[in-house]
Protein backbone atom coordinates (compact mmCIF):
# COMPACT_ATOMS: atom_id res chain seq x y z
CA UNK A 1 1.34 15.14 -49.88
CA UNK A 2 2.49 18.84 -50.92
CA UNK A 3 0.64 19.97 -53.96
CA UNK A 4 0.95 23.16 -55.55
CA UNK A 5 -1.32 24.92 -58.45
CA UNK A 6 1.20 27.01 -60.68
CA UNK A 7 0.50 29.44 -63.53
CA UNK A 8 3.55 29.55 -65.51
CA UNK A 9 3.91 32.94 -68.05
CA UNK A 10 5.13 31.98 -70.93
CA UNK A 11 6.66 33.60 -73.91
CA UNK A 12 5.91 32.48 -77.03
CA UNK A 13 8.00 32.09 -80.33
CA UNK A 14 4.25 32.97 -82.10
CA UNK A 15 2.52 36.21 -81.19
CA UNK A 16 -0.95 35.66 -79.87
CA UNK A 17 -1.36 39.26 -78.90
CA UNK A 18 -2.25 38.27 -75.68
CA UNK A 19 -0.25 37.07 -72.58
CA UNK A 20 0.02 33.16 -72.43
CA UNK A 21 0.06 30.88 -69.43
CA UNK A 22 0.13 27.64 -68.52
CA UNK A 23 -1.82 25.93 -65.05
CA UNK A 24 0.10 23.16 -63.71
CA UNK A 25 -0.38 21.38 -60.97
CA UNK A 26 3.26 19.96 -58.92
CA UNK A 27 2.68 16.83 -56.21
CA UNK A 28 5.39 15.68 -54.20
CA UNK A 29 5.56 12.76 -51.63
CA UNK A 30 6.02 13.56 -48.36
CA UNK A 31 9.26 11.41 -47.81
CA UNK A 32 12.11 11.46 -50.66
CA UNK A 33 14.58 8.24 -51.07
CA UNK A 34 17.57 8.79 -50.20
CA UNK A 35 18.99 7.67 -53.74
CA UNK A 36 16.97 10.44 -55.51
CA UNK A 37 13.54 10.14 -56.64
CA UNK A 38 11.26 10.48 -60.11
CA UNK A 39 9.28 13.63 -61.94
CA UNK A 40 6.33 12.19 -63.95
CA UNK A 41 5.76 15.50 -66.68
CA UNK A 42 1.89 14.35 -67.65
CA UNK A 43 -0.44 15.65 -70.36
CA UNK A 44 -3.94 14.76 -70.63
CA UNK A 45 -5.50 14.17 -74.37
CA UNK A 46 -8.44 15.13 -76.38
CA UNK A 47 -11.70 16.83 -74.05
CA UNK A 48 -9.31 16.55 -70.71
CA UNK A 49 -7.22 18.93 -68.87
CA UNK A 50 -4.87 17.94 -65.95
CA UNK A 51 -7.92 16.45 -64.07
CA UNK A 52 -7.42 13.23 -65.60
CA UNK A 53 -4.21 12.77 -63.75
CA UNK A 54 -6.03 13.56 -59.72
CA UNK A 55 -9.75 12.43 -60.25
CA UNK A 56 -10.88 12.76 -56.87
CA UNK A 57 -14.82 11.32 -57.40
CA UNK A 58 -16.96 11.24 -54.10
CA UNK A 59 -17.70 7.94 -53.02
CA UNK A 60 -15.34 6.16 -56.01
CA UNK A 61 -11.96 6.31 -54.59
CA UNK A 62 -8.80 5.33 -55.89
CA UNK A 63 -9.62 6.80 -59.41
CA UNK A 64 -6.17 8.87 -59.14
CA UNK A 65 -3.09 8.21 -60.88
CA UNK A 66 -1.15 11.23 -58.78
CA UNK A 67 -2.00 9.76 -55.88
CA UNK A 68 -0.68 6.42 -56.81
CA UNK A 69 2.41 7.34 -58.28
CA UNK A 70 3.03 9.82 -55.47
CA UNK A 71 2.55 7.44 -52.30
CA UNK A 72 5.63 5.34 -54.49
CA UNK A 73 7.89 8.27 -53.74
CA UNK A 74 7.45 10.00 -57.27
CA UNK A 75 7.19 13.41 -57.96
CA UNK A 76 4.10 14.03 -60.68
CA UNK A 77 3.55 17.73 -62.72
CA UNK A 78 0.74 17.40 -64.29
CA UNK A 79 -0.04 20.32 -67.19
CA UNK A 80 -3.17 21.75 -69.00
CA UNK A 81 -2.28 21.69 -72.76
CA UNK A 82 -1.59 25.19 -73.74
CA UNK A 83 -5.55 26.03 -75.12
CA UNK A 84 -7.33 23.42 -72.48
CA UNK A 85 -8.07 23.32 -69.19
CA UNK A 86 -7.21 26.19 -67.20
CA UNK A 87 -4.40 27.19 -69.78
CA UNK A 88 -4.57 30.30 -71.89
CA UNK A 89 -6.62 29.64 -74.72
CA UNK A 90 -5.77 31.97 -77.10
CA UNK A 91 -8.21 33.50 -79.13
CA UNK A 92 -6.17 32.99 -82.87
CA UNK A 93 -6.65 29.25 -82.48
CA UNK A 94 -5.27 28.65 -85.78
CA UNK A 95 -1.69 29.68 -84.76
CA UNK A 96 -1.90 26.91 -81.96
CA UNK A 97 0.16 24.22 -83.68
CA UNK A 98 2.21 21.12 -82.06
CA UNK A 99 5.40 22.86 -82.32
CA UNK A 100 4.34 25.90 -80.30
CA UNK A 101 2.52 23.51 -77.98
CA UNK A 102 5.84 21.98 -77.98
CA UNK A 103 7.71 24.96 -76.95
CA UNK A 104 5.30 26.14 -74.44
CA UNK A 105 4.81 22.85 -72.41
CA UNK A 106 8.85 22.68 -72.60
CA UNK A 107 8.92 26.19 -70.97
CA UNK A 108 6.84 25.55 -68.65
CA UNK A 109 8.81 22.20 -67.27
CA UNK A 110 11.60 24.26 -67.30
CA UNK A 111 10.19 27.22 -65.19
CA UNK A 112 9.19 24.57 -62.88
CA UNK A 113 12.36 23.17 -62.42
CA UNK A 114 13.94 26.50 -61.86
CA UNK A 115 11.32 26.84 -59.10
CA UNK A 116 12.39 23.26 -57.11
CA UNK A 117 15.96 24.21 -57.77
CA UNK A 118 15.37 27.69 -55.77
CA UNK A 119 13.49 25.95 -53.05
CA UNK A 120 10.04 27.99 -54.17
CA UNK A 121 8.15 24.90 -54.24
CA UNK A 122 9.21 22.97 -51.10
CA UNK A 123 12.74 21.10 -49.85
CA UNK A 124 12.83 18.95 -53.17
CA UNK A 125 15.87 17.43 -53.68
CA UNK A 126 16.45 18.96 -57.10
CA UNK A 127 20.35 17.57 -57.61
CA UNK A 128 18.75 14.27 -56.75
CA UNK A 129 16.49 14.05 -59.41
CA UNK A 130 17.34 11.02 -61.11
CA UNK A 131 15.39 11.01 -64.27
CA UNK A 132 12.21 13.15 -65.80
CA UNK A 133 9.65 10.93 -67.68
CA UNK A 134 7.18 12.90 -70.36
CA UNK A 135 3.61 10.90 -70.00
CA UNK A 136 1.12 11.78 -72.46
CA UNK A 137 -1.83 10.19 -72.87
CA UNK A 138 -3.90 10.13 -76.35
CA UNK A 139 -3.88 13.58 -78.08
CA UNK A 140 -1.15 14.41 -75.01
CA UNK A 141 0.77 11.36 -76.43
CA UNK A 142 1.15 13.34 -79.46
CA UNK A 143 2.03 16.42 -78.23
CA UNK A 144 4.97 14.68 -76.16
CA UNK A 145 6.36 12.66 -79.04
CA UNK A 146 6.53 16.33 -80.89
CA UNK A 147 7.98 18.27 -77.80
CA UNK A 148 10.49 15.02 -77.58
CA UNK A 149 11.71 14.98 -81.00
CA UNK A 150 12.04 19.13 -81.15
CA UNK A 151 13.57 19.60 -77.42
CA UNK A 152 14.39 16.41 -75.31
CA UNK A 153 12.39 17.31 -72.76
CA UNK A 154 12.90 14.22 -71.22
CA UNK A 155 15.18 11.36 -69.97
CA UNK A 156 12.42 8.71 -71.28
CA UNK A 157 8.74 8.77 -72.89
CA UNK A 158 5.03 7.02 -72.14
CA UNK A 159 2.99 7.54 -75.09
CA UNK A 160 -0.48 5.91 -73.44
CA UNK A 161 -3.11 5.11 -75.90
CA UNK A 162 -1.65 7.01 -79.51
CA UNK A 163 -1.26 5.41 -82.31
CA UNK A 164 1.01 6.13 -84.89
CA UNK A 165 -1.12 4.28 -87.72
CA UNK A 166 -4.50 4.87 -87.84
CA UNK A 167 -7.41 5.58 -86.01
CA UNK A 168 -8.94 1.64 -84.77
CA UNK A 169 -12.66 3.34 -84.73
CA UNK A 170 -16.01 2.96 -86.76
CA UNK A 171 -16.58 4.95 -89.83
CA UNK A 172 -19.18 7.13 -88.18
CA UNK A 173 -17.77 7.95 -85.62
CA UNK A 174 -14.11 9.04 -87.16
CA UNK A 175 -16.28 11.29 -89.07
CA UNK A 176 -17.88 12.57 -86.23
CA UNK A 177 -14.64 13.38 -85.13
CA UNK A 178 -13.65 14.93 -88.33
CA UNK A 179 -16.50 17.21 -88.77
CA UNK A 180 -15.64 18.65 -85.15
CA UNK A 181 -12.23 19.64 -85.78
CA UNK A 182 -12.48 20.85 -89.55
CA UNK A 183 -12.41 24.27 -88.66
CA UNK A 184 -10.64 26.48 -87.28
CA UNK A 185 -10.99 27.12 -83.23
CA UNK A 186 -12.12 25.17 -80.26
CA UNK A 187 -14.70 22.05 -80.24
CA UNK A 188 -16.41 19.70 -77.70
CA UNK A 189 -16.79 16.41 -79.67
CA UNK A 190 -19.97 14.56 -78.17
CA UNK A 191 -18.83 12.09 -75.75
CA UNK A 192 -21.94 9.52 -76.31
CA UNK A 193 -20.75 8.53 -79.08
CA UNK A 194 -17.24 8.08 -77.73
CA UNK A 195 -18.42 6.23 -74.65
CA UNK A 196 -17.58 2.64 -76.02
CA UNK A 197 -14.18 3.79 -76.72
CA UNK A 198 -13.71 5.76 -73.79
CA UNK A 199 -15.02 3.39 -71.28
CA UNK A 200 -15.18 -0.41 -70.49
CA UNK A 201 -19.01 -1.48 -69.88
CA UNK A 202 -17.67 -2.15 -66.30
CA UNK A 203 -17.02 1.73 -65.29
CA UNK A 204 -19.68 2.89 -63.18
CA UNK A 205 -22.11 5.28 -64.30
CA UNK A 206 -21.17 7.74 -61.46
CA UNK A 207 -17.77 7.78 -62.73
CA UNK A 208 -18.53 8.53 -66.13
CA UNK A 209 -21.00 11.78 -64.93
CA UNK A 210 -18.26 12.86 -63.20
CA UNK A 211 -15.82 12.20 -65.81
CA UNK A 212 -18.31 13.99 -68.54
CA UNK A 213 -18.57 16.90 -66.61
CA UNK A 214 -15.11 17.79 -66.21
CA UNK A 215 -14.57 17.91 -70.52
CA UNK A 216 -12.65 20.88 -71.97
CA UNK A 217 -12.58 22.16 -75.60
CA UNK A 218 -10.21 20.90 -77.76
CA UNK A 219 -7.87 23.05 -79.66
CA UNK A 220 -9.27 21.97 -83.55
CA UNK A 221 -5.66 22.10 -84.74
CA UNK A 222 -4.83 19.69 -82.04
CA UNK A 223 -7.43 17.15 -83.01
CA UNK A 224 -7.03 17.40 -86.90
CA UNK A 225 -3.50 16.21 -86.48
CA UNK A 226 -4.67 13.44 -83.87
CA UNK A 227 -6.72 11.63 -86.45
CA UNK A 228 -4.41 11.60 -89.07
CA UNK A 229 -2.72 8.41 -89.43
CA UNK A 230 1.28 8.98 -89.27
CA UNK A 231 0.53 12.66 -88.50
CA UNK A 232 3.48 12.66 -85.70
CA UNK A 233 5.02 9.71 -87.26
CA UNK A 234 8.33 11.73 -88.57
CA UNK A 235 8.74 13.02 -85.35
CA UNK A 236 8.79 10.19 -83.41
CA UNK A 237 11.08 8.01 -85.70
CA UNK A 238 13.41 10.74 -84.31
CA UNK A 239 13.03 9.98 -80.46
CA UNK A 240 16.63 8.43 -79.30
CA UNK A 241 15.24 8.20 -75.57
CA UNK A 242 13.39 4.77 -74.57
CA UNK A 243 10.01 4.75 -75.02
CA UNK A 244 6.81 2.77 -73.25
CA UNK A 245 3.77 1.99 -74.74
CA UNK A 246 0.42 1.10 -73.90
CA UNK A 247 -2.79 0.31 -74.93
CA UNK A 248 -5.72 -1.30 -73.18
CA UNK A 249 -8.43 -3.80 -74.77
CA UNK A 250 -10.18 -1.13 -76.19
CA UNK A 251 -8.10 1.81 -77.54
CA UNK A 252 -7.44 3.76 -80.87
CA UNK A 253 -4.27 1.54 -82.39
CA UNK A 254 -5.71 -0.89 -84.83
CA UNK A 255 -2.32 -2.87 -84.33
CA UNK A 256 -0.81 -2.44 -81.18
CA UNK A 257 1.74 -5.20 -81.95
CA UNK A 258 3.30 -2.80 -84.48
CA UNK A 259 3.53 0.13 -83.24
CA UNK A 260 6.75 -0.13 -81.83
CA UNK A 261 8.16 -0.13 -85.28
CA UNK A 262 7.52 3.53 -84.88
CA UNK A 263 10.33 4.62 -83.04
CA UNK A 264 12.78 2.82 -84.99
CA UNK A 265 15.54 5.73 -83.10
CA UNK A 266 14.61 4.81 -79.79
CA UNK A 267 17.18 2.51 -77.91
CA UNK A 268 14.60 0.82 -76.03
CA UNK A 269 10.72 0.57 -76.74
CA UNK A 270 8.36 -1.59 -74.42
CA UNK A 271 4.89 -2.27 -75.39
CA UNK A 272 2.30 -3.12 -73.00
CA UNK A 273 -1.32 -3.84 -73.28
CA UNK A 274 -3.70 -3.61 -70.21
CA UNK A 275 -6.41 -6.15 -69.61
CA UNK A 276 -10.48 -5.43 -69.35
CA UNK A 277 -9.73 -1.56 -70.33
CA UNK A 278 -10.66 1.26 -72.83
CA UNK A 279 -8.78 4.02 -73.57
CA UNK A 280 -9.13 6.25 -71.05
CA UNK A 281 -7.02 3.78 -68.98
CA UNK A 282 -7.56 5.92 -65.83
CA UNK A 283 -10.95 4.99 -65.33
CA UNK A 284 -10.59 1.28 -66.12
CA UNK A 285 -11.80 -1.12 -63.78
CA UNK A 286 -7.91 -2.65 -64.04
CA UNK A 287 -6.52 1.05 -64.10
CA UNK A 288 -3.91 -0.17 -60.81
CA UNK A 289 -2.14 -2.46 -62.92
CA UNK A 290 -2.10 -0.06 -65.77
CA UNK A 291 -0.32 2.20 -63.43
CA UNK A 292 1.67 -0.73 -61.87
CA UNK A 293 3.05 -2.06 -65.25
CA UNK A 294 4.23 1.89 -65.93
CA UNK A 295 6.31 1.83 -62.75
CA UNK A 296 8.19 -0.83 -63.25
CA UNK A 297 9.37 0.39 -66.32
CA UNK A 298 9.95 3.39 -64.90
CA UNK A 299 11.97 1.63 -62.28
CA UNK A 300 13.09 -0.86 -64.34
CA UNK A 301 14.51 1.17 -67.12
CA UNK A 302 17.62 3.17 -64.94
């Protein structure tokens, strides 16, 4: 499997006085169908970076959703969040909204497609690409409704874990949450007290440590929008593209039944709930048919 770590310069509409630049990371299977193949664009959420994609964990294996998706013939780009990860993190946080987020992780995809098209990045059979599908998952989920509804990144959407109506959480711990993010610049929320949410009682403690280790600070602009319920809802009532959702046992929608009455522009929207999970569906004991329900509608759907 060919993978390749990009950083991706990026000019910005907003002036950070400082250069910006996005780490990506490109896998591509070995073997391409002859009838074209898949791009899976996916952005982590809140405390993650591009490592929740590929979690390689000694002695836990099969924790990665690259991997997966990749042996089924699908090309996956996985992206840091402009301020996360190994992206830029600019320094005047508080110009670090969704739309720029929007046009950055946009401009990115795009300088990575230029780079399959010139054969930089490997024999990919660019002019068989059939379809590009934008994955985010929680906070990410937000971002890609936003960078949906201002550029049509993509042919379809999977908006994993986001809610559109209000945080499904206890009182002390949304204001946890709140406190963290009410100023301007970067926070760490404390992951204790997210661990029910987070993780199934089922998910071994070795996978959690590992998982723990690996947070990144969270852009507080970012997360201030996250919590607020209907804080992306304008923007996705504009998505025309079909959208998937999901949401395990234990996630952040109070209601998944209805949340598909949030893209009332979409011309398809599939909901789907996953078994004996919590939101970080990656790490769920039942993550493979998480990622097995996604594929077929990403097969299903052209």
């Amino acid at each position: 499997m060919p993978k390749f770590t990009l950083s991706l310069p990026i000019k910005t509409v907003t002036d950070f006085g400082e250069p910006i630049q996005i780490t990506a990371t490109l896998a591509l299977p070995d073997v391409f169908a002859e009838d074209g193949f898949e791009l899976l664009v996916c952005l982590h959420g809140g405390t993650y970076s591009r490592w929740y994609w590929d979690a390689q964990i000694d002695g836990c294996p099969d924790y990665s959703f690259v991997d997966h998706f990749v042996a089924r013939g699908k090309a996956v780009l996985t992206l840091d969040a402009l301020g996360m990860g190994e992206s830029s993190r600019p320094s005047c946080e508080a110009f670090l909204t969704s739309s720029v987020a929007a046009q950055v992780h946009h401009d990115a995809l795009a300088a990575v497609l230029d780079r399959l098209k010139s054969g930089d990045l490997g024999p990919a059979p660019v002019g068989r690409m059939r379809r590009i599908t934008g994955i985010g998952h929680s906070m990410g989920g937000m971002l890609t409704i936003v960078q949906q509804a201002i550029f049509a990144s993509f042919d379809q959407v999977a908006i994993l874990g986001f809610t559109n109506i209000g945080l499904a959480m206890a009182d002390d711990v949304r204001a946890n949450l709140s406190a963290h993010v009410a100023d301007p610049g970067y926070s760490l929320p404390d992951r204790i007290t997210m661990r029910h949410y987070f993780h199934a009682p089922d998910v071994p403690e070795a996978v959690i440590a590992v998982d723990d280790a690996q947070a990144s600070p969270t852009p507080n602009s970012y997360g201030r929008l996250a919590i607020v319920p209907g804080g992306v809802a304008k923007e996705a009532g504009t998505i025309t593209a079909p959208v998937y959702l999901h949401f395990a046992d234990i996630d952040v929608s109070p209601a998944p039944h209805a949340e598909p009455a949030c893209y009332p522009g979409s011309r398809h929207v599939t909901l789907t709930t996953l078994p004996d999970g919590a939101h970080c569906h990656n790490f769920a004991s039942t993550r493979v048919a998480s990622w097995q329900m996604l594929d077929r509608w990403i097969d299903r759907i052209g």
